[in-house]
C-alpha atoms as a PDB file:
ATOM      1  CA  UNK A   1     -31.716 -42.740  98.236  1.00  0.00           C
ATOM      2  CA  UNK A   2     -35.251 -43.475  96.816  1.00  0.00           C
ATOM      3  CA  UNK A   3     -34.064 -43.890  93.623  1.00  0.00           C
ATOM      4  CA  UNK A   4     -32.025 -46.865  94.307  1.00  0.00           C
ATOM      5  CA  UNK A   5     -34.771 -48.618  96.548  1.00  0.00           C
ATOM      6  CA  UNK A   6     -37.354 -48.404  93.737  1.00  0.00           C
ATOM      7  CA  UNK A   7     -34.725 -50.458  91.259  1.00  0.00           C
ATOM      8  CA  UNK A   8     -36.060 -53.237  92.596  1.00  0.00           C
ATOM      9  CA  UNK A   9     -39.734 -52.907  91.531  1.00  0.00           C
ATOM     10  CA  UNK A  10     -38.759 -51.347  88.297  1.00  0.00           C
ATOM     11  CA  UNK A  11     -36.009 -53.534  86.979  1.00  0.00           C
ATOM     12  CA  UNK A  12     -37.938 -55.844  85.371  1.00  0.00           C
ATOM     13  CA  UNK A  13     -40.513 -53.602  83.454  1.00  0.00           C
ATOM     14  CA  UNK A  14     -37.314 -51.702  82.252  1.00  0.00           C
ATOM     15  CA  UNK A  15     -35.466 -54.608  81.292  1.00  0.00           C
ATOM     16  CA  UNK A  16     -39.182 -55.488  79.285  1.00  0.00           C
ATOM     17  CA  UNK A  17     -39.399 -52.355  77.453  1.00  0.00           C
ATOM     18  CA  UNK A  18     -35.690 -52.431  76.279  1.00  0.00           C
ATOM     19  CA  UNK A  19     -35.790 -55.592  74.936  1.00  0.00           C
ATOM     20  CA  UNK A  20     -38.880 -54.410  73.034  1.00  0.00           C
ATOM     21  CA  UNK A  21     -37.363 -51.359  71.999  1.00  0.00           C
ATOM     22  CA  UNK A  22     -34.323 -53.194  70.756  1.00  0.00           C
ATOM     23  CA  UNK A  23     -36.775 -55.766  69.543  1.00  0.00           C
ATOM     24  CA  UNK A  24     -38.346 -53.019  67.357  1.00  0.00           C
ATOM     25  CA  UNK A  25     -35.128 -51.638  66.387  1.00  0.00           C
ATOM     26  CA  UNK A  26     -33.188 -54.996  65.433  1.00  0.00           C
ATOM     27  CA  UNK A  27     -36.572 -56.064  63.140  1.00  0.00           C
ATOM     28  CA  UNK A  28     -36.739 -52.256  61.693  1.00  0.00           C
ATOM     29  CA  UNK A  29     -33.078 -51.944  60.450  1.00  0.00           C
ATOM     30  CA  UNK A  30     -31.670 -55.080  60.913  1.00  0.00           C
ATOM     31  CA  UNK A  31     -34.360 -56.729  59.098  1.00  0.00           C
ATOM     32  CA  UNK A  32     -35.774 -54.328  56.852  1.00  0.00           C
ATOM     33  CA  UNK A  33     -33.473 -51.157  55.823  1.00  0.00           C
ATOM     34  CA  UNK A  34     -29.932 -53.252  56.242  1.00  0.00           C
ATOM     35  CA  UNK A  35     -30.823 -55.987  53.463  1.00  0.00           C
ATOM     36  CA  UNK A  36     -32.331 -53.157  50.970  1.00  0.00           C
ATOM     37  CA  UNK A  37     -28.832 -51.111  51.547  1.00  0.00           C
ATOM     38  CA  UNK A  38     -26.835 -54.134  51.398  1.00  0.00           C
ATOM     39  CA  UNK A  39     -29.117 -55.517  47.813  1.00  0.00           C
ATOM     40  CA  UNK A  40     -27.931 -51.357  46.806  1.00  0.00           C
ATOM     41  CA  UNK A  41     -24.349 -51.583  47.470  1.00  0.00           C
ATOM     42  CA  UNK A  42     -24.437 -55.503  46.422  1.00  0.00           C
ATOM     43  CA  UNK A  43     -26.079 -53.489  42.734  1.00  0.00           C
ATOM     44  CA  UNK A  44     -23.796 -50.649  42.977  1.00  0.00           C
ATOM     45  CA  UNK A  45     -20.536 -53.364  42.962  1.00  0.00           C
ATOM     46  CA  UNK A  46     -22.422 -55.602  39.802  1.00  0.00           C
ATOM     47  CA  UNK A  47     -23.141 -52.057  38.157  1.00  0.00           C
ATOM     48  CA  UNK A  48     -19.313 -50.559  38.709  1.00  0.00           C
ATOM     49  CA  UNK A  49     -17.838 -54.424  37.563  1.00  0.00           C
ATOM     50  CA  UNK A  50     -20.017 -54.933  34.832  1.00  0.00           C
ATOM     51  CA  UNK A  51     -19.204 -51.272  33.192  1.00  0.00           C
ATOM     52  CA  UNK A  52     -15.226 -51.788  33.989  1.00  0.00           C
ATOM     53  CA  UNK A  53     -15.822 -54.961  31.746  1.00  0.00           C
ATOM     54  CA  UNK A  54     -17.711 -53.234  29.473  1.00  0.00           C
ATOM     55  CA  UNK A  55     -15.122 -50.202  29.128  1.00  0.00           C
ATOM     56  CA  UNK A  56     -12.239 -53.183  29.262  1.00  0.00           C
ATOM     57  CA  UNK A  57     -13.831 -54.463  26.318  1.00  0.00           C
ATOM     58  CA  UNK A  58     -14.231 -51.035  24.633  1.00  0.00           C
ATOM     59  CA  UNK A  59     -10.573 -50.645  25.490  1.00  0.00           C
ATOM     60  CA  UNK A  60      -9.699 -53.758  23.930  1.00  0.00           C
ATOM     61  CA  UNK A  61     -11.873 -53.415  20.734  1.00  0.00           C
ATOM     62  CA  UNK A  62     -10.531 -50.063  20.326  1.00  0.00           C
ATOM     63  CA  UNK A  63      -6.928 -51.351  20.505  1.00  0.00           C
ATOM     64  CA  UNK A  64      -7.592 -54.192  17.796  1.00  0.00           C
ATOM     65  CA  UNK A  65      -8.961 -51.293  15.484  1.00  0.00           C
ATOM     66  CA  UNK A  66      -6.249 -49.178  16.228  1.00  0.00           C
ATOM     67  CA  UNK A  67      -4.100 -52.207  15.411  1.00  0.00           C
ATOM     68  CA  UNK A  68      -5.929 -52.932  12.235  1.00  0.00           C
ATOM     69  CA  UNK A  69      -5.755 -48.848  11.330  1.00  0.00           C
ATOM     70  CA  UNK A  70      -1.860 -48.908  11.676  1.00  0.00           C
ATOM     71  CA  UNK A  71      -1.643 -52.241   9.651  1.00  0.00           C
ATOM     72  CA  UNK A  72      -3.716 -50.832   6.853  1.00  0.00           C
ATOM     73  CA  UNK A  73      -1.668 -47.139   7.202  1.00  0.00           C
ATOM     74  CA  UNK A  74       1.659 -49.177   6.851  1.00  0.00           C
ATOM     75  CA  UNK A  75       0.075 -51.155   3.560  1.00  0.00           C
ATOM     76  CA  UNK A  76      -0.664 -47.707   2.450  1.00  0.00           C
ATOM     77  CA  UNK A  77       1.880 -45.861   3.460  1.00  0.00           C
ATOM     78  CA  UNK A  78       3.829 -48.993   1.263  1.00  0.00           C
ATOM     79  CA  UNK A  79       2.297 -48.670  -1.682  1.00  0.00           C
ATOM     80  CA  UNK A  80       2.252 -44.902  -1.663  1.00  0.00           C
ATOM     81  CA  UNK A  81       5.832 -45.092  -2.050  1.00  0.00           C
ATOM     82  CA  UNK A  82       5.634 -47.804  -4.927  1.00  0.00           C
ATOM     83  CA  UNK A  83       3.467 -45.395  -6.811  1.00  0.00           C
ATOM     84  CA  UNK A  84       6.199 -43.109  -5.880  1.00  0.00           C
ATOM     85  CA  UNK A  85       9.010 -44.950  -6.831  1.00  0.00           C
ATOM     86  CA  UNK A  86       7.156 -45.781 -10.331  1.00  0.00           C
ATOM     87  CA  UNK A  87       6.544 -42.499 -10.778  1.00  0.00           C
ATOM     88  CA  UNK A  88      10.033 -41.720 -10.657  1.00  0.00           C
ATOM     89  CA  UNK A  89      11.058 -44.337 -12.490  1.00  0.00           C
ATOM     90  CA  UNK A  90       8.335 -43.150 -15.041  1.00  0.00           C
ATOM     91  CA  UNK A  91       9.816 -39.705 -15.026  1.00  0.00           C
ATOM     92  CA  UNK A  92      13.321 -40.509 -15.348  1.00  0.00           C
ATOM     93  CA  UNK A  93      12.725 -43.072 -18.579  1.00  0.00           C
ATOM     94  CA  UNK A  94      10.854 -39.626 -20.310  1.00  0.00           C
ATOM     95  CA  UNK A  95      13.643 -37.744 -19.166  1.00  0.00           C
ATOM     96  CA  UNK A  96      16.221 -40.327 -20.470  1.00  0.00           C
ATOM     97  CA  UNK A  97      14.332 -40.507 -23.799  1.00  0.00           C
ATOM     98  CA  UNK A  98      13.584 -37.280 -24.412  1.00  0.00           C
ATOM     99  CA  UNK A  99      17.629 -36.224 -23.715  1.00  0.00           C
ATOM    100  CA  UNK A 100      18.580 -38.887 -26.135  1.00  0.00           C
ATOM    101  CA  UNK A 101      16.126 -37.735 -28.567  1.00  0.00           C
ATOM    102  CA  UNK A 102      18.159 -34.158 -28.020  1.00  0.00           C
ATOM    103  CA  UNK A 103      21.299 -35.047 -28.259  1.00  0.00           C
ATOM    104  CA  UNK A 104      20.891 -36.829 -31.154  1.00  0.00           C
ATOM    105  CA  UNK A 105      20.022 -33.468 -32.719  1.00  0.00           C
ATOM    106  CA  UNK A 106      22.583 -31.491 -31.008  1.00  0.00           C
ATOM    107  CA  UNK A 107      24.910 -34.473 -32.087  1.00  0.00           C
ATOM    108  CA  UNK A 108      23.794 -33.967 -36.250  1.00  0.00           C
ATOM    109  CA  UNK A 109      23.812 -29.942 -35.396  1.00  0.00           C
ATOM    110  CA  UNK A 110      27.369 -30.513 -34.352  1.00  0.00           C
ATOM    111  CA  UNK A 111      28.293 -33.027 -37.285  1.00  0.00           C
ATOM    112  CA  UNK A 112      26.888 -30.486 -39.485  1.00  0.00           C
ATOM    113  CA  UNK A 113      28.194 -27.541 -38.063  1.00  0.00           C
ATOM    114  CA  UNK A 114      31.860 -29.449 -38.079  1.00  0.00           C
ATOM    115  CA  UNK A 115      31.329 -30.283 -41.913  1.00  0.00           C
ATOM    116  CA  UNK A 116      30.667 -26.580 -42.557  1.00  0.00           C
ATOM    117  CA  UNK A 117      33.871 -25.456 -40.458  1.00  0.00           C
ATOM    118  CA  UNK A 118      35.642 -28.126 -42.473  1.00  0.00           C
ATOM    119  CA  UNK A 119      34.793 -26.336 -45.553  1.00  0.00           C
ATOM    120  CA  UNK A 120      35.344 -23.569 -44.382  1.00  0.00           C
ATOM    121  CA  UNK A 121      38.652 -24.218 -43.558  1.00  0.00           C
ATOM    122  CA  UNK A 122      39.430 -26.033 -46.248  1.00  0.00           C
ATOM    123  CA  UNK A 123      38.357 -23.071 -48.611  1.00  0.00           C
ATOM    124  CA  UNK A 124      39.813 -20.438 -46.334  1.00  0.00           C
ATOM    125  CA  UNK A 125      43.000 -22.875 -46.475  1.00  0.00           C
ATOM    126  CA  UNK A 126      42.388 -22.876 -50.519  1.00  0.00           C
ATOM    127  CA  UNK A 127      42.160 -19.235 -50.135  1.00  0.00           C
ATOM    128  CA  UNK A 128      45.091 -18.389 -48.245  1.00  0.00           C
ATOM    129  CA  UNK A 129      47.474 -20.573 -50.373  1.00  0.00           C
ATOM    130  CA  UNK A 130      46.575 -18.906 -53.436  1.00  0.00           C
ATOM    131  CA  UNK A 131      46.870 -15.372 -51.713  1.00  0.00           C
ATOM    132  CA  UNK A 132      50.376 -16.260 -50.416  1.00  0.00           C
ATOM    133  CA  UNK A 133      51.621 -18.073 -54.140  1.00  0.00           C
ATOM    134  CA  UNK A 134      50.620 -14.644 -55.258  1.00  0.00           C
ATOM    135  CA  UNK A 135      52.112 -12.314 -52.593  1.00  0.00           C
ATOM    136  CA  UNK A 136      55.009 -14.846 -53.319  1.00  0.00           C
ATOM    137  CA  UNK A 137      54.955 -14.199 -57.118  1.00  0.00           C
ATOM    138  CA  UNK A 138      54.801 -10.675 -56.243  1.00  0.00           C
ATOM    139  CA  UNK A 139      57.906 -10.634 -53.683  1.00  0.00           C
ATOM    140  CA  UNK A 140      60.139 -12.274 -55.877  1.00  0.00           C
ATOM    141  CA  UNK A 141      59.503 -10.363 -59.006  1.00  0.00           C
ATOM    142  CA  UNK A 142      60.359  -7.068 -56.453  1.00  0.00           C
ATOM    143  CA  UNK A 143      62.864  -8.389 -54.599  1.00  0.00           C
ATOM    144  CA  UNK A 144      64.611 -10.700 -56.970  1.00  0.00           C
ATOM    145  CA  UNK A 145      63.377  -9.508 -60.183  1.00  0.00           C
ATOM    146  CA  UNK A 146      62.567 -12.855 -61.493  1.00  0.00           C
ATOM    147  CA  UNK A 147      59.685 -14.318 -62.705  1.00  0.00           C
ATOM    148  CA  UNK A 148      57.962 -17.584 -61.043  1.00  0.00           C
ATOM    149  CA  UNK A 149      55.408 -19.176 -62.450  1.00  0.00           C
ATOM    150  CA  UNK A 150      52.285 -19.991 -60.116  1.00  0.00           C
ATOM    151  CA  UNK A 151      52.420 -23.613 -60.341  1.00  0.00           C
ATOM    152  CA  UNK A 152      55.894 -23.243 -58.797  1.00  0.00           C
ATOM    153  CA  UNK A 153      54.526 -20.457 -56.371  1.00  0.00           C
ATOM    154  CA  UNK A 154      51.966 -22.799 -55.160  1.00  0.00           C
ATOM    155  CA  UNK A 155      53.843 -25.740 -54.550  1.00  0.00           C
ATOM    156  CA  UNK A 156      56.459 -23.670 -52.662  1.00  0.00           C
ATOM    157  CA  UNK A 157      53.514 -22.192 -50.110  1.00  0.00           C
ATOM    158  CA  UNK A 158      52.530 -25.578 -49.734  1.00  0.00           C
ATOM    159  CA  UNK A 159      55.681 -27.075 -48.799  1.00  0.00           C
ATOM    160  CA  UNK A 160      55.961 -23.994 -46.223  1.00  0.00           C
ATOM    161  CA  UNK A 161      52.545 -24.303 -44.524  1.00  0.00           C
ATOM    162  CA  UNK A 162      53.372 -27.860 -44.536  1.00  0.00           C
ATOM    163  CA  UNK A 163      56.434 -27.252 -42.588  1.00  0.00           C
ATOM    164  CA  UNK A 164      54.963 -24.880 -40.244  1.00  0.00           C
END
């Protein structure tokens, strides 16, 4: 085979040029395009940890405002329910005052009303004891044929409504 017996005489000029070749190729990437790619990842990993400790510190700033926002909500929420509870309070001293106020009225209404039932019981009373010494008078004069006086008629009627 020819091929084989010209190795010889060619080995050493192909051995040259791929050592130059990987010469070139070593200097080309390995020196030149592997340190810019490795400077962009080495960038892309300071760019990606710097914004995680950015947003981390977002993160934390928003959770010390929320904080803050629920503190001052509570102190709010707090005294909205003071003003409440005044407000009732407020409310139910009217309320008290004004229902004393009107019961005291109702209550003189009622005295009032109970003095004018008084005398009009006592003259209704006054009334029916003279009507009865009379109808009295008049029975016993029918019945008996005597005459009573109405002094006596009216102590008599007196002595019976007394008695029940």
């Amino acid at each position: 085979m020819p091929q084989i017996a010209q190795l010889a005489d060619t080995y050493s000029s192909q051995v040259f040029w791929l050592l130059v070749f990987f010469g070139i190729t070593f200097f080309l990437i390995g020196r030149g395009m592997v340190p810019k790619v490795m400077d962009t990842v080495a960038m892309r990993d300071k760019q990606i940890s710097d914004d995680l400790e950015a947003a981390q510190a977002a993160r934390d700033r928003a959770d010390e405002q929320e904080e803050a926002w629920r503190v001052r909500e509570s102190e709010n929420r707090s005294e909205a329910q003071r003003v409440i509870s005044d407000a009732k309070a407020e409310a139910a001293a009217k309320s008290e005052k004004k229902i004393a106020a009107a019961q005291k009225r109702l209550d003189k209404k009622l005295a009032e009303a109970e003095a004018r039932i008084a005398e009009a019981r006592t003259a209704a009373m006054t009334e029916v004891e003279s009507v009865a010494a009379e109808a009295t008078q008049d029975i016993v004069a029918r019945l008996a044929g005597a005459t009573v006086d109405p002094a006596t008629a009216r102590v008599a009627v007196k002595e019976a409504m007394a008695n029940g």
